[in-house]
PDB file of N, CA and C in Angstrom:
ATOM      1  N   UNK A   1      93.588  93.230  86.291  1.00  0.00           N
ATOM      2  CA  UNK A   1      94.279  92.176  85.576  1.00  0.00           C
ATOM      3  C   UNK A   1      94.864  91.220  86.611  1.00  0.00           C
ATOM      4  N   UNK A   2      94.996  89.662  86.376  1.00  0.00           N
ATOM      5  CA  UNK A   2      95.346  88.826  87.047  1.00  0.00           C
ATOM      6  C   UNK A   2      96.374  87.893  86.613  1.00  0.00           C
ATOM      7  N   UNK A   3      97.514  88.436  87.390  1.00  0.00           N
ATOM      8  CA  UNK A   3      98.991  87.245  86.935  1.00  0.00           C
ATOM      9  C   UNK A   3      99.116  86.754  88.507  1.00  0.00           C
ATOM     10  N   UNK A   4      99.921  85.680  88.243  1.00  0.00           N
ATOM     11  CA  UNK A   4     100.945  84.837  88.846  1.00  0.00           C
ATOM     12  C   UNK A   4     102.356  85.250  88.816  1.00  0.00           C
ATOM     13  N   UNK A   5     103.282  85.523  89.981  1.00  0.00           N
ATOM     14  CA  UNK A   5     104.040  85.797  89.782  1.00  0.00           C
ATOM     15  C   UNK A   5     105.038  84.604  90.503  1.00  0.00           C
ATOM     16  N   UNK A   6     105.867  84.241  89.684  1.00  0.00           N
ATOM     17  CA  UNK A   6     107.124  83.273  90.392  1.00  0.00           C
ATOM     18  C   UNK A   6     107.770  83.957  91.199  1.00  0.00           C
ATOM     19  N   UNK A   7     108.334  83.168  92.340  1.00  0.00           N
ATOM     20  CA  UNK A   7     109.033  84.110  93.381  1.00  0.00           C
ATOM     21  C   UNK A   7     110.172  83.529  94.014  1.00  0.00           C
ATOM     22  N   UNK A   8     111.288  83.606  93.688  1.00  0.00           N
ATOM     23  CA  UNK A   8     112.635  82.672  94.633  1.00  0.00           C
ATOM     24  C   UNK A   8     112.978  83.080  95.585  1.00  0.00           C
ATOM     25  N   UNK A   9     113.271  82.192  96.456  1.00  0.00           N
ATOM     26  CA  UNK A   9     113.608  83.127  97.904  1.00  0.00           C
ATOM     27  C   UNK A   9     113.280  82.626  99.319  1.00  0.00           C
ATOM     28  N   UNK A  10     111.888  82.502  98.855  1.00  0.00           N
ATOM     29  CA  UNK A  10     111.079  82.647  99.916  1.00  0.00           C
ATOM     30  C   UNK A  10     111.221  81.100 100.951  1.00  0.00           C
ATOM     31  N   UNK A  11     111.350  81.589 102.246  1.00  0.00           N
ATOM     32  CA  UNK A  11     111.996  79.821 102.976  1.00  0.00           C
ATOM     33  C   UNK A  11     111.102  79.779 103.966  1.00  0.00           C
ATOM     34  N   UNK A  12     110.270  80.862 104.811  1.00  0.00           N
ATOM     35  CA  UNK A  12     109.426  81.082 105.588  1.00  0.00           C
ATOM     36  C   UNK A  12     108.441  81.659 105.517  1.00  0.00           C
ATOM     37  N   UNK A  13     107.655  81.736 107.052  1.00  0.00           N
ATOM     38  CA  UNK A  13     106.336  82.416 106.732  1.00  0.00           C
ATOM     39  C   UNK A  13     106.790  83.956 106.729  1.00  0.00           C
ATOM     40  N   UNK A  14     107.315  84.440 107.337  1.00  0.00           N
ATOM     41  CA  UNK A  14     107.876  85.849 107.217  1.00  0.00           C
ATOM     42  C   UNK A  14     108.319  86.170 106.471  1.00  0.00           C
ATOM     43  N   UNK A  15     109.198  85.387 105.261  1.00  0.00           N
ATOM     44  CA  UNK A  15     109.369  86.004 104.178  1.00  0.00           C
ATOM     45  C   UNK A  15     108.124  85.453 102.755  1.00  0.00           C
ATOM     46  N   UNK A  16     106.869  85.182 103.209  1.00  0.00           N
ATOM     47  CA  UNK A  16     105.620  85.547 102.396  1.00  0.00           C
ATOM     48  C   UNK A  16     105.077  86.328 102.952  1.00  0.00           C
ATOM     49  N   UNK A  17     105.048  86.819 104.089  1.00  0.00           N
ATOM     50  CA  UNK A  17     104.891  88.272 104.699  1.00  0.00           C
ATOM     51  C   UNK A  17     105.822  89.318 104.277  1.00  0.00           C
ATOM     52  N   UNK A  18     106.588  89.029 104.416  1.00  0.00           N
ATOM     53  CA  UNK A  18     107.631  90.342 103.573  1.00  0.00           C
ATOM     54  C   UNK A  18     107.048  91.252 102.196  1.00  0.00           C
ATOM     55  N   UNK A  19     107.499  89.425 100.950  1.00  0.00           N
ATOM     56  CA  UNK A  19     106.302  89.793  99.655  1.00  0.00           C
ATOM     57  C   UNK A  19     105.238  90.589  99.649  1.00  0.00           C
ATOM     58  N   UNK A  20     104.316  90.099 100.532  1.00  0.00           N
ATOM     59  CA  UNK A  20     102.655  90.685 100.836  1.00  0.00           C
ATOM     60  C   UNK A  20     103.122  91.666 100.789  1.00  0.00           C
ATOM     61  N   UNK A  21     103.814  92.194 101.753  1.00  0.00           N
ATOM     62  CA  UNK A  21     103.811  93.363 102.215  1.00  0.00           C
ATOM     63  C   UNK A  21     104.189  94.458 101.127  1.00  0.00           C
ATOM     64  N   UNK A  22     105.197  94.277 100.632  1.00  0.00           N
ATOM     65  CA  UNK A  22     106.086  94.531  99.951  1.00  0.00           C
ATOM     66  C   UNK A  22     105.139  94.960  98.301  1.00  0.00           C
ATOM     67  N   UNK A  23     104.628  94.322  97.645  1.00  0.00           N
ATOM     68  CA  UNK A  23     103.790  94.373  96.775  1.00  0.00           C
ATOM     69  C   UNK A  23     102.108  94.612  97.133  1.00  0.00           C
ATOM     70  N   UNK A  24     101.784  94.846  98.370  1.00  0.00           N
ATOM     71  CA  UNK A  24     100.922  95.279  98.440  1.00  0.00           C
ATOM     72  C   UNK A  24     100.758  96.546  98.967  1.00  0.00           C
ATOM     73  N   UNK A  25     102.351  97.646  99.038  1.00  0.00           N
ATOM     74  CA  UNK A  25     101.701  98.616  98.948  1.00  0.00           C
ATOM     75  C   UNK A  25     101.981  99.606  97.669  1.00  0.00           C
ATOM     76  N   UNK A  26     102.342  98.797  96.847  1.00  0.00           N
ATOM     77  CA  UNK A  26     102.302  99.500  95.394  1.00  0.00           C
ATOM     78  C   UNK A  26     100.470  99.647  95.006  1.00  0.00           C
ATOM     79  N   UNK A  27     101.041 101.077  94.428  1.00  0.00           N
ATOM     80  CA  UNK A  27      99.534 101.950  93.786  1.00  0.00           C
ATOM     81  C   UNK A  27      99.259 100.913  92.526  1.00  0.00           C
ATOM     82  N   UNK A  28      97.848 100.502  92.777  1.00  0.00           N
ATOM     83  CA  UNK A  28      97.075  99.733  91.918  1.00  0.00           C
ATOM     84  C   UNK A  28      97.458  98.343  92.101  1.00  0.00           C
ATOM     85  N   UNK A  29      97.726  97.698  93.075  1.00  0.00           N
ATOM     86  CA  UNK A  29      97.699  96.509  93.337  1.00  0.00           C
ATOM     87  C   UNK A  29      96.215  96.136  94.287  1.00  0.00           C
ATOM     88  N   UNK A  30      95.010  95.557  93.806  1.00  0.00           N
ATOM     89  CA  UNK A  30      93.954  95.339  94.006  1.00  0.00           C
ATOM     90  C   UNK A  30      93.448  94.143  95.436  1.00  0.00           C
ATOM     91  N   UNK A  31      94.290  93.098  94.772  1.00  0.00           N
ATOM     92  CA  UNK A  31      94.791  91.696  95.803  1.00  0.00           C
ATOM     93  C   UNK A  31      95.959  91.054  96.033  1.00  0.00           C
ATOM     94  N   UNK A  32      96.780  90.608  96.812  1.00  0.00           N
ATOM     95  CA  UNK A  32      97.706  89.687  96.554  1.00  0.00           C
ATOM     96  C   UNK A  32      97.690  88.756  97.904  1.00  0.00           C
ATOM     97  N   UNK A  33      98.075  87.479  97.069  1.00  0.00           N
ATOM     98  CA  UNK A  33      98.058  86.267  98.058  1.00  0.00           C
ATOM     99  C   UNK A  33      99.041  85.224  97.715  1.00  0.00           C
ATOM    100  N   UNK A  34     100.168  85.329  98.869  1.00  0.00           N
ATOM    101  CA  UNK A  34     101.767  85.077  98.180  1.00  0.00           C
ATOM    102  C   UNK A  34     101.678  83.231  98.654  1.00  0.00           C
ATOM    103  N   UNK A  35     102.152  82.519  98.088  1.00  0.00           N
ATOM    104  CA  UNK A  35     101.977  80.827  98.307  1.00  0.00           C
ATOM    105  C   UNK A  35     103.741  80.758  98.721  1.00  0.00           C
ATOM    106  N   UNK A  36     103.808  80.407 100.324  1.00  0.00           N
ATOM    107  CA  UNK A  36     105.182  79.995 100.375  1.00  0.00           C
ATOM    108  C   UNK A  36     105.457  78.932  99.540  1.00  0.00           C
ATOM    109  N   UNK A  37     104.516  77.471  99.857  1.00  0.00           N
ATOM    110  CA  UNK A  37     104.977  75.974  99.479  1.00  0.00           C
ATOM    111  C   UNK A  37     104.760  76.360  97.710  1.00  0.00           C
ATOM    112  N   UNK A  38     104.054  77.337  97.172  1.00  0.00           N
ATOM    113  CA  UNK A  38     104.229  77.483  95.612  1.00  0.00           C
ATOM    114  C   UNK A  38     104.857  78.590  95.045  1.00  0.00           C
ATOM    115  N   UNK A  39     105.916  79.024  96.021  1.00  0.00           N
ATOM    116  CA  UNK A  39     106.853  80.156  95.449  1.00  0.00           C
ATOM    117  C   UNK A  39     106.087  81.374  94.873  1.00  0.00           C
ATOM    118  N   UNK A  40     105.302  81.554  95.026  1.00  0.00           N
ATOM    119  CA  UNK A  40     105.023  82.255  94.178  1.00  0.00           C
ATOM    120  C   UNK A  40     103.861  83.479  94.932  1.00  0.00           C
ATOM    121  N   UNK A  41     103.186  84.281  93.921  1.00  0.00           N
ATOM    122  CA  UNK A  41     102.384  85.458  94.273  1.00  0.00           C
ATOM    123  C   UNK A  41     100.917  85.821  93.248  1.00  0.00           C
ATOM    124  N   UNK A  42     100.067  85.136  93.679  1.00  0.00           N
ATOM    125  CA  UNK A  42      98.887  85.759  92.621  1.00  0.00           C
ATOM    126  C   UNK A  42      97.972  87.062  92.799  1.00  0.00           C
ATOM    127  N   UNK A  43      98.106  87.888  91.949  1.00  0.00           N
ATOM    128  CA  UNK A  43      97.941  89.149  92.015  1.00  0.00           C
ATOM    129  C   UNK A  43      96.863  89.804  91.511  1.00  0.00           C
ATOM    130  N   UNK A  44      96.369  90.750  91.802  1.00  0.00           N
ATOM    131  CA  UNK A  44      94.938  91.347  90.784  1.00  0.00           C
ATOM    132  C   UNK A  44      95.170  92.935  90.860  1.00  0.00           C
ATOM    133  N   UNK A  45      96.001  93.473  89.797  1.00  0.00           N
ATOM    134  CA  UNK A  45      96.119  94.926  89.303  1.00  0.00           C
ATOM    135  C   UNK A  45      95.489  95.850  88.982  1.00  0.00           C
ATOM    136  N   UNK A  46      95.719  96.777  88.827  1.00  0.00           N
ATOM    137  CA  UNK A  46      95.616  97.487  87.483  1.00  0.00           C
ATOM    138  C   UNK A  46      96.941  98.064  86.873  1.00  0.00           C
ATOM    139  N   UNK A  47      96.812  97.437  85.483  1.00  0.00           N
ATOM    140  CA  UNK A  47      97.999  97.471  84.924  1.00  0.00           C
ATOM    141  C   UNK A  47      98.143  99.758  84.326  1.00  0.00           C
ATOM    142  N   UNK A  48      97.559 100.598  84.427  1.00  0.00           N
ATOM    143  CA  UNK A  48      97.406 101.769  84.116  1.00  0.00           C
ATOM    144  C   UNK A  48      98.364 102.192  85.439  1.00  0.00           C
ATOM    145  N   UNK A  49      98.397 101.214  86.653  1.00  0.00           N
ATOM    146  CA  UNK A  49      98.567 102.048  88.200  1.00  0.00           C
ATOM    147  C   UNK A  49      99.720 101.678  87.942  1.00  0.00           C
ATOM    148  N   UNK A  50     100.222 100.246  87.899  1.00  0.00           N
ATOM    149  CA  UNK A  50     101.554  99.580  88.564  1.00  0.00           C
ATOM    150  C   UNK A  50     101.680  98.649  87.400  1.00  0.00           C
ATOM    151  N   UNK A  51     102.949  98.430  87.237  1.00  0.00           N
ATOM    152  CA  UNK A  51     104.170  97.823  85.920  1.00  0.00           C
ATOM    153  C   UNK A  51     104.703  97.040  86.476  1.00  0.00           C
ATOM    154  N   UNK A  52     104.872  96.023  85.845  1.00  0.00           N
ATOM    155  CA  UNK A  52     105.649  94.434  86.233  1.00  0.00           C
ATOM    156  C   UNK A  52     106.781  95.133  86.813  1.00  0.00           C
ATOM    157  N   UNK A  53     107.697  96.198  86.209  1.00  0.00           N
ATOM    158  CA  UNK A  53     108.927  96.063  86.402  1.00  0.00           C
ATOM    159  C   UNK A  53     108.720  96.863  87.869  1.00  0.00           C
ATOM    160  N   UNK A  54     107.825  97.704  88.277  1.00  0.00           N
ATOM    161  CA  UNK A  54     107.665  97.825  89.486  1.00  0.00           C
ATOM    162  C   UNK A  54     107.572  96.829  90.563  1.00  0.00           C
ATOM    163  N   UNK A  55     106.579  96.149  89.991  1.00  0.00           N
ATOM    164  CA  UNK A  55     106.640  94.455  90.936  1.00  0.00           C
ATOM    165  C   UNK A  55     107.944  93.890  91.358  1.00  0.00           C
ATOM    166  N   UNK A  56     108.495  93.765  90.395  1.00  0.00           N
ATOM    167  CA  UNK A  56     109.725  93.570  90.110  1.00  0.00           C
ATOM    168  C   UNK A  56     110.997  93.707  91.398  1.00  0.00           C
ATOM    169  N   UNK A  57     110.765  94.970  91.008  1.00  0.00           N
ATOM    170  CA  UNK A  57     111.458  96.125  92.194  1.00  0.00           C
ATOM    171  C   UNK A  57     111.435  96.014  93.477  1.00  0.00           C
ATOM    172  N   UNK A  58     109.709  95.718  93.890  1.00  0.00           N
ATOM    173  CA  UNK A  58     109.348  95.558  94.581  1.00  0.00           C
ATOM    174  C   UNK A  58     109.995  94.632  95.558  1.00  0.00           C
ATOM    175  N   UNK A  59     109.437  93.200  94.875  1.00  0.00           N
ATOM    176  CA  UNK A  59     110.112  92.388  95.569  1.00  0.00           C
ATOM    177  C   UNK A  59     111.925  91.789  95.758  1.00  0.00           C
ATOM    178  N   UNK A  60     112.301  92.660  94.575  1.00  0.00           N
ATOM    179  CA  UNK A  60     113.932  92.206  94.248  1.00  0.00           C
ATOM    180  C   UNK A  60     114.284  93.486  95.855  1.00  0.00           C
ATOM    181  N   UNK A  61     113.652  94.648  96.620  1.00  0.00           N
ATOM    182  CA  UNK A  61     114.262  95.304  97.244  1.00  0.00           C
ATOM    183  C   UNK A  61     113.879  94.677  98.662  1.00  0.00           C
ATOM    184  N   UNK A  62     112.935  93.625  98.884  1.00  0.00           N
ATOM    185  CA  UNK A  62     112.356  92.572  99.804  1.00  0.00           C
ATOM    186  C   UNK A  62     113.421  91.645 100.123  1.00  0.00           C
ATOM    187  N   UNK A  63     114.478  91.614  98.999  1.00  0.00           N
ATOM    188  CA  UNK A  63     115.531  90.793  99.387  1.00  0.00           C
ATOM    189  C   UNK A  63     115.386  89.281  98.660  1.00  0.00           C
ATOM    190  N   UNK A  64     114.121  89.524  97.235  1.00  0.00           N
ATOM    191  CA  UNK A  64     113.776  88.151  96.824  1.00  0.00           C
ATOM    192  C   UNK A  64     113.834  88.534  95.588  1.00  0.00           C
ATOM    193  N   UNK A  65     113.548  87.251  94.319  1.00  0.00           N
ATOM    194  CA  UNK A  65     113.758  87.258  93.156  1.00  0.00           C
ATOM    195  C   UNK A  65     112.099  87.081  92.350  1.00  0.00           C
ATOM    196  N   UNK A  66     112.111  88.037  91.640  1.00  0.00           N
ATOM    197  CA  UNK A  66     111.144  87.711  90.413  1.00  0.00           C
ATOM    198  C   UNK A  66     111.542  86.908  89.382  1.00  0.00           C
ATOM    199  N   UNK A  67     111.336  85.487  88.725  1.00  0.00           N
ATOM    200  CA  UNK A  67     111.891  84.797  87.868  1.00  0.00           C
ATOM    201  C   UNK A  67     110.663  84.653  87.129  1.00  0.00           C
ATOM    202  N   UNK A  68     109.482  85.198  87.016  1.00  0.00           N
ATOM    203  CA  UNK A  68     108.779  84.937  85.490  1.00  0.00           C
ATOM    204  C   UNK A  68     107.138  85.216  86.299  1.00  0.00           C
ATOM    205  N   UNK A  69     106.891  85.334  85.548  1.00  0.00           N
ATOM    206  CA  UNK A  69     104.814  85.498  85.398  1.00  0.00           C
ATOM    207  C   UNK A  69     104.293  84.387  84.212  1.00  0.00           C
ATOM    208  N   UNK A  70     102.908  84.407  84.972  1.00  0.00           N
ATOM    209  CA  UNK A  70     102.205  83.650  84.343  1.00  0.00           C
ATOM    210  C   UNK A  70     100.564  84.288  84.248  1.00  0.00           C
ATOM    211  N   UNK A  71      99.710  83.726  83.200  1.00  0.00           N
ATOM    212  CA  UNK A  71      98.829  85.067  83.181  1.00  0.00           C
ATOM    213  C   UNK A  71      97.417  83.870  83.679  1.00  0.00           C
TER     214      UNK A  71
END
């Protein structure tokens, strides 16, 4: 499955490295490719492995904000 995830926070390249990082080593995350200049994170799951609110987690413990998805 493929969302977009909004992402606040992010001011550098190290902190879209953080994200990456951060959400890519959750179980069943397939791809991710985080856009500093578009805030954001587009993703390719499997939603059976890993749960938004994991995402979530993910990046809120990265030190950044999840503010919405888009599908």
């Amino acid at each position: 499955m493929e969302k977009v995830l909004r992402i606040e926070g992010m001011t550098c390249d190290h902190c879209a490295h953080t994200v990456h990082q951060a959400l890519s080593k959750l179980p069943g995350m397939n791809d991710v490719h985080v856009s500093l200049d578009g805030g954001s994170a587009e993703i390719d799951f499997d939603p059976e492995l890993v749960t938004l609110e994991a995402m979530q987690k993910a990046v809120e413990d990265a030190g950044y904000t999840l503010v919405g998805t888009e599908d």
